[in-house]
Protein backbone atom coordinates (compact mmCIF):
# COMPACT_ATOMS: atom_id res chain seq x y z
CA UNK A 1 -5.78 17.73 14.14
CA UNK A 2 -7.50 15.16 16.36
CA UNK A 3 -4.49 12.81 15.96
CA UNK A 4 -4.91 8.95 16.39
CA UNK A 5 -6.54 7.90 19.72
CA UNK A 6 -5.80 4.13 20.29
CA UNK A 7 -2.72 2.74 19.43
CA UNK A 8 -4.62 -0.19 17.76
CA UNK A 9 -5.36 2.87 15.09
CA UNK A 10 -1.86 4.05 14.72
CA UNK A 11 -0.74 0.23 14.13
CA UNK A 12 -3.13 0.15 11.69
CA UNK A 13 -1.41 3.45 9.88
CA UNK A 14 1.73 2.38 10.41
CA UNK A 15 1.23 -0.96 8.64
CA UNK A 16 -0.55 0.77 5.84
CA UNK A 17 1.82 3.31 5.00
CA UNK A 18 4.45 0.79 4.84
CA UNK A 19 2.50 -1.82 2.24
CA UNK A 20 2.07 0.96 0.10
CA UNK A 21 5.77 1.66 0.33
CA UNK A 22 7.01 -1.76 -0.44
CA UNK A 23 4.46 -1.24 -3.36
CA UNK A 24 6.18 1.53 -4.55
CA UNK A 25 9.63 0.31 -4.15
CA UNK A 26 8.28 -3.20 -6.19
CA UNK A 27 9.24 -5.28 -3.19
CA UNK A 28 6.12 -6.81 -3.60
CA UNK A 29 5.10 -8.54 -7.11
CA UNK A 30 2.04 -6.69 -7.58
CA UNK A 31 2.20 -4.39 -10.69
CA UNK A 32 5.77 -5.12 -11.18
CA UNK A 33 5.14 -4.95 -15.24
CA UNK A 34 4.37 -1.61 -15.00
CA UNK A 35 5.51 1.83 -15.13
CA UNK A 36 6.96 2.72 -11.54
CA UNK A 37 5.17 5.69 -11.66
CA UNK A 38 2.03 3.93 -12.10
CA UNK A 39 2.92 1.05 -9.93
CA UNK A 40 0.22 1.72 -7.05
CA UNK A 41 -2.33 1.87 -9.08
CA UNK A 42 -1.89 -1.08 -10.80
CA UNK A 43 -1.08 -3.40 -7.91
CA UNK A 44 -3.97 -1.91 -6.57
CA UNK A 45 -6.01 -2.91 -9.36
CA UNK A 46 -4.77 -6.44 -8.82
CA UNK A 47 -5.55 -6.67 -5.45
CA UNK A 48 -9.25 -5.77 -6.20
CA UNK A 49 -9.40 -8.50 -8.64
CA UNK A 50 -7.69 -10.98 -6.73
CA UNK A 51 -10.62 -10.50 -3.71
């Protein structure tokens, strides 16, 4: 693995993987209505729509 070379990049990872947790965990209320299972997928549905 090549690994992350600026920490700019690893913020950027870091931030990421921790939106798509709060996702999952329905902290956020995107795709709330759904099945948690399916939860990501929906919210991220929403967000495309949204921009």
């Amino acid at each position: 693995m090549r690994g992350l070379k600026r920490l700019r990049s690893a913020q950027t990872i870091s931030v990421g993987h921790a939106f798509v947790q709060y996702i999952r965990r329905g902290h956020y209320e995107l795709g709330i209505d759904t099945d948690p299972h399916a939860r990501l997928k929906a919210a991220f549905t929403e967000l495309t729509l949204a921009i």
